[in-house]
C-alpha atoms as a PDB file:
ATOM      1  CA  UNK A   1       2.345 -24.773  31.007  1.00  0.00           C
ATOM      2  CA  UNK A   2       4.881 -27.075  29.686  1.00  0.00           C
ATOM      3  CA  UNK A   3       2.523 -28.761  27.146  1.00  0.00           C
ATOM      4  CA  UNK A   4       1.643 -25.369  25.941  1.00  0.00           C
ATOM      5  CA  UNK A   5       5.889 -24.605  25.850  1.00  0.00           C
ATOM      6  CA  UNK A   6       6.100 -27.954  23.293  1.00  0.00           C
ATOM      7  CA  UNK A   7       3.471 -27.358  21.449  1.00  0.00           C
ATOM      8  CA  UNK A   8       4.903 -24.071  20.788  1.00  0.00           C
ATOM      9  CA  UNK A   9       8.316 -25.444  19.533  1.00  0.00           C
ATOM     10  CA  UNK A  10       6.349 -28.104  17.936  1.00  0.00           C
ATOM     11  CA  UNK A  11       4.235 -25.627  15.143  1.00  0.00           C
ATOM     12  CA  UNK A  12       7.953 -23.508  15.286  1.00  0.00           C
ATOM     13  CA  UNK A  13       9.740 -26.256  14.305  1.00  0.00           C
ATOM     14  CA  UNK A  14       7.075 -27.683  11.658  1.00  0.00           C
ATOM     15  CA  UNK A  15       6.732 -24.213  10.068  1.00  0.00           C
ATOM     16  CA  UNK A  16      10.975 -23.610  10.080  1.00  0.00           C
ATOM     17  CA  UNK A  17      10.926 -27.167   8.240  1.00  0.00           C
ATOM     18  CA  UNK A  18       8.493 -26.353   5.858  1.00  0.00           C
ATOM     19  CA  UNK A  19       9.590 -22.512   4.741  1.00  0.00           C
ATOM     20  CA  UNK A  20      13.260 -24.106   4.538  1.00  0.00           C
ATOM     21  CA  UNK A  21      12.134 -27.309   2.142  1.00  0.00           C
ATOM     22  CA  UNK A  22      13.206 -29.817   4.493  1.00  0.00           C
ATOM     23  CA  UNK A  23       9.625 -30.795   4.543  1.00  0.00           C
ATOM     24  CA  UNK A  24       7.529 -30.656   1.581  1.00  0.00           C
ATOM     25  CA  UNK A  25       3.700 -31.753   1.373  1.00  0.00           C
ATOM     26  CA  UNK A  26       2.144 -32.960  -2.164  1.00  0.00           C
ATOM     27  CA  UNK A  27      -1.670 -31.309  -1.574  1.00  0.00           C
ATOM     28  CA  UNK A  28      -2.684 -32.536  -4.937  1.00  0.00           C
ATOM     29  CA  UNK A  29      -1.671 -36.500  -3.842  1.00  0.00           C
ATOM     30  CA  UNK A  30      -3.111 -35.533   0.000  1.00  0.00           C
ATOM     31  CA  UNK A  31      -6.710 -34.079  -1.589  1.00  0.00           C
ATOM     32  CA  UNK A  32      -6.921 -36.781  -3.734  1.00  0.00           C
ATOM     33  CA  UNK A  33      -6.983 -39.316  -0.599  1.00  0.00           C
ATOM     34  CA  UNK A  34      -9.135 -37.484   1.208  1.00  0.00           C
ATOM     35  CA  UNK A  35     -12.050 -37.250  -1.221  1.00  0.00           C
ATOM     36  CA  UNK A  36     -11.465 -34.879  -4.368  1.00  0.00           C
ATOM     37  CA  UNK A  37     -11.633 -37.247  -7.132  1.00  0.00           C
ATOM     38  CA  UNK A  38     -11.758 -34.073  -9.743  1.00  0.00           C
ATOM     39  CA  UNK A  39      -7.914 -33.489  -8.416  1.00  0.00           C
ATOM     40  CA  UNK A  40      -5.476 -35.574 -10.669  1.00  0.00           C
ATOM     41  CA  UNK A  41      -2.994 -37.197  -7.785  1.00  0.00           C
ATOM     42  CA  UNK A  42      -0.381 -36.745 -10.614  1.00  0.00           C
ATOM     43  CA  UNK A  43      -0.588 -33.461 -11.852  1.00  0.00           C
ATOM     44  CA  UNK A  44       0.823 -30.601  -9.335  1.00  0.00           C
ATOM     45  CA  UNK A  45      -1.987 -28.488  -8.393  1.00  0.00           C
ATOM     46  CA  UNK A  46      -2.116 -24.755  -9.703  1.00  0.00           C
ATOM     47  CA  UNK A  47      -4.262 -23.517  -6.285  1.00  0.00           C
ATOM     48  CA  UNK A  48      -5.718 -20.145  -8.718  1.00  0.00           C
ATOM     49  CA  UNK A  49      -7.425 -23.178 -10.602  1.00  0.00           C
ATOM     50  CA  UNK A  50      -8.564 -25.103  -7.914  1.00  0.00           C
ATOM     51  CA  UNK A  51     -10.412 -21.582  -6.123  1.00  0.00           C
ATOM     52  CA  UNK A  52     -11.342 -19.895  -9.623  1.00  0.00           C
ATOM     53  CA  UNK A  53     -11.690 -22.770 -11.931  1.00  0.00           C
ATOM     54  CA  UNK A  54      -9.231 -23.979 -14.837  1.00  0.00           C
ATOM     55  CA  UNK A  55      -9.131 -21.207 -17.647  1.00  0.00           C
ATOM     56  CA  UNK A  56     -11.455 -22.236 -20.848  1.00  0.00           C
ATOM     57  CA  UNK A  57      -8.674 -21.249 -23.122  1.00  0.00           C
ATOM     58  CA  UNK A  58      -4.452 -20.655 -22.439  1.00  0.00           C
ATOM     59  CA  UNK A  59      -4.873 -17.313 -24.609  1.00  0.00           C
ATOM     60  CA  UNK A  60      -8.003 -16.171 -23.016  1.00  0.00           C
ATOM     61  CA  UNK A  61      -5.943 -14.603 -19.918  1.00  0.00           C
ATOM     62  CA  UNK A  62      -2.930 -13.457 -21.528  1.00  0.00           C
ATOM     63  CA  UNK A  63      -3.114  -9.736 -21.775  1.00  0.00           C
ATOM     64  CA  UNK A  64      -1.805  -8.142 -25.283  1.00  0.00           C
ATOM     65  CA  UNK A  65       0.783  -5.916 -25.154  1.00  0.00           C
ATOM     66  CA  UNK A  66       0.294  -2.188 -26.487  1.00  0.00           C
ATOM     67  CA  UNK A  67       1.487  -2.021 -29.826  1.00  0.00           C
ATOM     68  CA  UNK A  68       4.158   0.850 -29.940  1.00  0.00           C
END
């Protein structure tokens, strides 16, 4: 029961640190290690390009504004 009790605070504390910023993990520099050579460990990662793929152009998904 009292492993289960730490544990508990454990996660609570871990997820207070990290919705606070007093922790902060770099994915892009953690994926990199672990295998995903196609992630650039010094570029941020933008996680809609990583699931959908990078855009082909910037303009492409820009939606025009109606003319009044």
């Amino acid at each position: 029961m009292l492993r289960w009790l730490l544990l508990g605070l454990l996660l609570y504390g871990l997820g207070t640190a990290l919705r606070q910023g007093w922790l902060e993990v770099q994915w892009h520099r953690l994926l990199h290690d672990a295998g995903l050579t196609f992630i650039d460990p010094e570029k941020p990662i933008q996680w809609n390009e990583l699931i959908l793929g990078a855009p082909e152009s910037e303009g492409a998904d820009q939606r025009k504004a109606p003319q009044p």
